[in-house]
Structure formats: structure tokens, C-alpha cells
Protein backbone atom coordinates (compact mmCIF):
# COMPACT_ATOMS: atom_id res chain seq x y z
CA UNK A 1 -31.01 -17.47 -35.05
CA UNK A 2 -29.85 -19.37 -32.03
CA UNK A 3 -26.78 -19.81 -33.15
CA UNK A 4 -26.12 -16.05 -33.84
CA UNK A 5 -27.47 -15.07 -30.40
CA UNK A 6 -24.63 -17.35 -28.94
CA UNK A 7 -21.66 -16.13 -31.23
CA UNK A 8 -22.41 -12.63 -30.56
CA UNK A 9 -22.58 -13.56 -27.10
CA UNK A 10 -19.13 -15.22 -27.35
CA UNK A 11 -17.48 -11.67 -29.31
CA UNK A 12 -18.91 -9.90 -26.35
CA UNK A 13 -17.20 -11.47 -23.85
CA UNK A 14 -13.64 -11.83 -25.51
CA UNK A 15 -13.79 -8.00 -26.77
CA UNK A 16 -14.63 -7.64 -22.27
CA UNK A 17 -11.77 -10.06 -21.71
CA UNK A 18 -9.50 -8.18 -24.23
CA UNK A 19 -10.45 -5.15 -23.10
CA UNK A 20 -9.59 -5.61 -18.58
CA UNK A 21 -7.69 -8.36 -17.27
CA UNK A 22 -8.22 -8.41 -13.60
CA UNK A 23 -5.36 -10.29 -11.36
CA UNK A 24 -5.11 -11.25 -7.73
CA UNK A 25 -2.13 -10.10 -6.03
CA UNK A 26 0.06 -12.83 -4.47
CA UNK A 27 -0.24 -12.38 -0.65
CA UNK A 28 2.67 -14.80 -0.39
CA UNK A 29 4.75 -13.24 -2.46
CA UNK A 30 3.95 -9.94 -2.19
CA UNK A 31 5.57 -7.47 0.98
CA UNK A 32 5.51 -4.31 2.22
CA UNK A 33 8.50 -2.48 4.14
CA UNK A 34 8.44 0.68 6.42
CA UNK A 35 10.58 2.94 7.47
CA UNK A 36 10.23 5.52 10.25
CA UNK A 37 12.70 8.06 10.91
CA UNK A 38 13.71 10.07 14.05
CA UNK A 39 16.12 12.44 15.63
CA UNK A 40 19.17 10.13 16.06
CA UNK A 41 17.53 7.30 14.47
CA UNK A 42 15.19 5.09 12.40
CA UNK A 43 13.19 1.87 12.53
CA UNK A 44 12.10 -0.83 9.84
CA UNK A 45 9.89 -3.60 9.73
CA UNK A 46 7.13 -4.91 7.45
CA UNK A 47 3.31 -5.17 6.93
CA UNK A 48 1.68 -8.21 5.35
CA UNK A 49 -0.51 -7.57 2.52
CA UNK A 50 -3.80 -9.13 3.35
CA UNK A 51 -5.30 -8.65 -0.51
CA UNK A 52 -5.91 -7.05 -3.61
CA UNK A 53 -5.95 -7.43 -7.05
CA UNK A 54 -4.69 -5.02 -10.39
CA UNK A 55 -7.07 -4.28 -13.43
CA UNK A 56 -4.89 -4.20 -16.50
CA UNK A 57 -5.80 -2.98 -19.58
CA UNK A 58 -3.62 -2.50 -23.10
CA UNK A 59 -0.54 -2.33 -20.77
CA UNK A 60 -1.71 -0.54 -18.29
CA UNK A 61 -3.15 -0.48 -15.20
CA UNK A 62 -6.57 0.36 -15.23
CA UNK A 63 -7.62 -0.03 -11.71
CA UNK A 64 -6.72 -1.58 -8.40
CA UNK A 65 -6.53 -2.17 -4.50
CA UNK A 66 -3.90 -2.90 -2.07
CA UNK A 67 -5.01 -4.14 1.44
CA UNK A 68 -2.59 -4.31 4.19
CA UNK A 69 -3.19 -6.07 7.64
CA UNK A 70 -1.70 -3.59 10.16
CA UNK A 71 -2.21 -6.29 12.95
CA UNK A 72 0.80 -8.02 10.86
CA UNK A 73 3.35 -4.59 11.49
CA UNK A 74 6.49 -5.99 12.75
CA UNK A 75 9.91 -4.59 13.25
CA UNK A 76 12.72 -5.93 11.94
CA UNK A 77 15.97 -3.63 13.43
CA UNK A 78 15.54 -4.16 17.42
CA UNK A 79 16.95 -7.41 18.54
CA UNK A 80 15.72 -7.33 22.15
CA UNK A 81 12.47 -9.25 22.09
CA UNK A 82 10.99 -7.15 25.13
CA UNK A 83 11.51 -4.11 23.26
CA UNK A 84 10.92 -5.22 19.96
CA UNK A 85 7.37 -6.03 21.51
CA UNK A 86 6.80 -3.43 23.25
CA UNK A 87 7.68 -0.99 19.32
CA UNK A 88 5.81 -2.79 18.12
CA UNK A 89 2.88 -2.82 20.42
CA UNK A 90 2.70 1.10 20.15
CA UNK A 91 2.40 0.82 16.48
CA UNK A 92 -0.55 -0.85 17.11
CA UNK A 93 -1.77 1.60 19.65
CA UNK A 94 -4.46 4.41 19.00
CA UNK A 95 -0.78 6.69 19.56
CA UNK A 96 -0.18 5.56 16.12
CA UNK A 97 -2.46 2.83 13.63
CA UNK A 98 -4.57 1.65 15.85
CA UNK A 99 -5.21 -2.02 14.56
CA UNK A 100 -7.79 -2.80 17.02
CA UNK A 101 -10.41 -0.71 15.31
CA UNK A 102 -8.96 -0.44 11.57
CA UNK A 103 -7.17 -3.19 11.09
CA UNK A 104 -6.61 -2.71 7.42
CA UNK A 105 -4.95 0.23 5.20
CA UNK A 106 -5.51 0.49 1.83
CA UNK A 107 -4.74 2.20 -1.66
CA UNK A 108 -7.40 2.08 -4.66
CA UNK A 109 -6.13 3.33 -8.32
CA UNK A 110 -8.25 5.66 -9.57
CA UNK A 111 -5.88 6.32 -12.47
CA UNK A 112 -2.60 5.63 -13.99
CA UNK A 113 -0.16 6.76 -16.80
CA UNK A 114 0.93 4.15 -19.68
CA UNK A 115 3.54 2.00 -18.85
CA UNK A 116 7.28 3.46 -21.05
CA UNK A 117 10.53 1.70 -20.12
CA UNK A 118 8.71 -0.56 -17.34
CA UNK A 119 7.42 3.12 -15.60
CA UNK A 120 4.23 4.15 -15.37
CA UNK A 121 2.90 6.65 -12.77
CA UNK A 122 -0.43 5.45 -10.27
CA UNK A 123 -3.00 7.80 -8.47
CA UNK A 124 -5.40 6.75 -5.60
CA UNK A 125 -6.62 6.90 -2.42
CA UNK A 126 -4.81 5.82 0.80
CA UNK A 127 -6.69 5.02 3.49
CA UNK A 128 -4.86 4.87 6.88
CA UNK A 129 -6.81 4.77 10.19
CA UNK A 130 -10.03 5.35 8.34
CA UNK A 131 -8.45 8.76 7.14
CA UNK A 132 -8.27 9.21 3.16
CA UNK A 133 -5.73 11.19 0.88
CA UNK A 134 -4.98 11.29 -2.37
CA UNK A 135 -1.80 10.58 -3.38
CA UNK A 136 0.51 9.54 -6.55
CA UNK A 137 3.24 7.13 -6.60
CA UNK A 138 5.77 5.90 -9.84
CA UNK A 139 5.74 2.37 -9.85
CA UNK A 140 8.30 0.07 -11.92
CA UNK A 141 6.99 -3.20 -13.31
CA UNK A 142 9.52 -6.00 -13.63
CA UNK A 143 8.23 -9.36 -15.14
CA UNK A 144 4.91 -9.87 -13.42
CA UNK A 145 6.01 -7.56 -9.97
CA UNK A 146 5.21 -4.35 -9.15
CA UNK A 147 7.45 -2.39 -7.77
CA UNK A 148 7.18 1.45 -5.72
CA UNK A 149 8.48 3.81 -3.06
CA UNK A 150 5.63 5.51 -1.32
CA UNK A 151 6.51 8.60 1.42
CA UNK A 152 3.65 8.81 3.65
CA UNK A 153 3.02 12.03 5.84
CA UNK A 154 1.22 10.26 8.99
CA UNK A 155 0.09 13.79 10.23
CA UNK A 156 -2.73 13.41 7.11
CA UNK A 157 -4.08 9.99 8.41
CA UNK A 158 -4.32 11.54 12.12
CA UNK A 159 -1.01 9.08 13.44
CA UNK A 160 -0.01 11.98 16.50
CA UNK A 161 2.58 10.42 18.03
CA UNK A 162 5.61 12.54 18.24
CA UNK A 163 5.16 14.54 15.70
CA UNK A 164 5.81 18.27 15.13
CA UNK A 165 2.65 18.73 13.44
CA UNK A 166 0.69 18.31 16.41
CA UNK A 167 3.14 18.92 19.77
CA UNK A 168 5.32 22.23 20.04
CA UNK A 169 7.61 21.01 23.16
CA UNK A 170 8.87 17.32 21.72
CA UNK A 171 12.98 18.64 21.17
CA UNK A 172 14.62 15.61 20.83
CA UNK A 173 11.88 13.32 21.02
CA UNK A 174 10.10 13.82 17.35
CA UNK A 175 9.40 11.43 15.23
CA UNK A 176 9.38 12.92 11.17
CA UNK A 177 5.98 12.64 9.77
CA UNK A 178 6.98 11.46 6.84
CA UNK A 179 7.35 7.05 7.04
CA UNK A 180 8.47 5.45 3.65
CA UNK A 181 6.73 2.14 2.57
CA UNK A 182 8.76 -0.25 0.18
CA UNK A 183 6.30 -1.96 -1.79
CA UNK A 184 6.31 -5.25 -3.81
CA UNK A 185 3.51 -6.71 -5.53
CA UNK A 186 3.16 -9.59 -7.02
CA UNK A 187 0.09 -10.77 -9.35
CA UNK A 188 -0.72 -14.86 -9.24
């Protein structure tokens, strides 16, 4: 009888195994790009993811989260240290993500499409600045990295700062509320 007890134990937890595969991103390998856009202009720069894993399941992803560090937000196009800084310093300020008091942002799946010719299609929740919206995004999978373009309209997540959506009198000084983040994700 014992030795039922422990088989059927054993089936249980390879048909669980089989049936979700959960895997820790690779915070080394893994990146995330932005892009912010202007009148006469733009700006890039990066975000470190800080964790996360992906649930996958028959091919597909089942479930998932995505943390990014927003104290990590650097930009990569201004050359001038002292003004590189001081971009970069606003990003951080309440005019924009403020890091101080949410540090993170994050997406969660809640659900996806099958993967067909490496595409598949995910839906979450991204939180920015302790703001939520749901959003979709296509990924494309390519050996064991994720890949996705995600256009973000800041106005959602409360990010202000020069934006049309929020100040009538800005002329040449708005900023579009739309920012695009380049994601890569890599699973250990």
C-alpha cells in the first residue's frame, strides 16, 4: 500500500511538472530600452530588469512578471556628463517616475495566445508609478529570448511632465506621451 501511495505521489508531480514549467528570467542577460520622443527630438537609454520569471505551459506562456528597477534608468544619447545627469535625474523625479517612492515597474501576464511562427500575443498589467493598465503586447521568441516592442502612453501611469494631456500652453516644449520600451528577456 505504501508503495502505491508513493508512485501516485510521483505521477502527480510529473503530470504538475508537465503541465507549468516556471523559469527565472536572466537579469544579466536580459535589458530593457526606452525611447522618448519630442518636438525636434528624442532620447534613449535603458532600465535594468531587477526580476521575474515566465510560466510556460505546452508552448506557451502561461503566466509571468517583469520587474524593472527604475533607479537603474540611464540615458544613453547625451554625451555631456552634467547633462546626461541632470536627464537623467528628472526621470527620476516625481515630474516623471519617481524612483524614490516606486522604485520598481512591472508587467504580470494574465493571458497569452499560442505561440505560431515564434509569435504569440501577451496581455497584463503594467504597473508604472503605482498606476495600473491593461495592456497587450506581440512578443517574438527566438531560442530561449523573448523578444517585444511595447508603446507606453505615460499620461495613463500619471508621468505629467510636458505632456499635452495635462498642460494647454507647452508649444514647443511637449514631450509625446507615448515612450517605446525595447524589451529582451532572457530565461536562465
Amino acid at each position: 500500500m505504501k508503495r502505491v501511495k508513493v508512485l501516485g505521489v510521483l505521477l502527480l508531480a510529473g503530470a504538475l511538472s508537465v503541465s507549468a514549467q516556471k523559469s527565472e528570467i536572466d537579469v544579466t542577460k536580459s535589458a530593457v530600452s526606452w525611447t522618448g520622443n519630442k518636438i525636434g527630438g528624442s532620447h534613449t537609454g535603458g532600465i535594468k530588469v531587477k526580476s521575474g520569471y515566465l510560466e510556460v505551459k505546452k508552448g506557451s506562456i502561461a503566466g509571468g512578471e517583469v520587474v524593472m528597477d527604475m533607479n537603474s534608468i540611464t540615458n544613453s544619447d547625451l554625451k555631456d556628463a552634467g547633462y546626461n545627469q541632470k536627464l537623467v535625474g528628472h526621470l527620476k523625479s516625481d515630474d516623471f517616475f519617481g524612483v524614490e517612492k516606486f522604485p520598481t515597474s512591472a508587467f504580470k501576464v494574465t493571458k497569452a495566445t499560442r505561440f505560431a511562427n515564434g509569435k504569440a500575443t501577451l496581455t497584463g498589467v503594467l504597473t508604472i508609478k503605482g498606476k495600473s493598465d491593461k495592456i497587450s503586447v506581440d512578443i517574438t521568441k527566438k531560442d530561449n529570448a523573448y523578444l517585444a516592442q511595447l508603446k507606453v502612453d505615460r499620461s495613463k501611469f500619471d508621468v505629467r511632465y510636458g505632456s499635452k494631456s495635462f498642460f494647454d500652453s507647452l508649444g514647443d516644449k511637449v514631450i509625446d506621451d507615448i515612450f517605446v520600451l525595447d524589451i529582451r528577456i532572457v530565461l536562465k
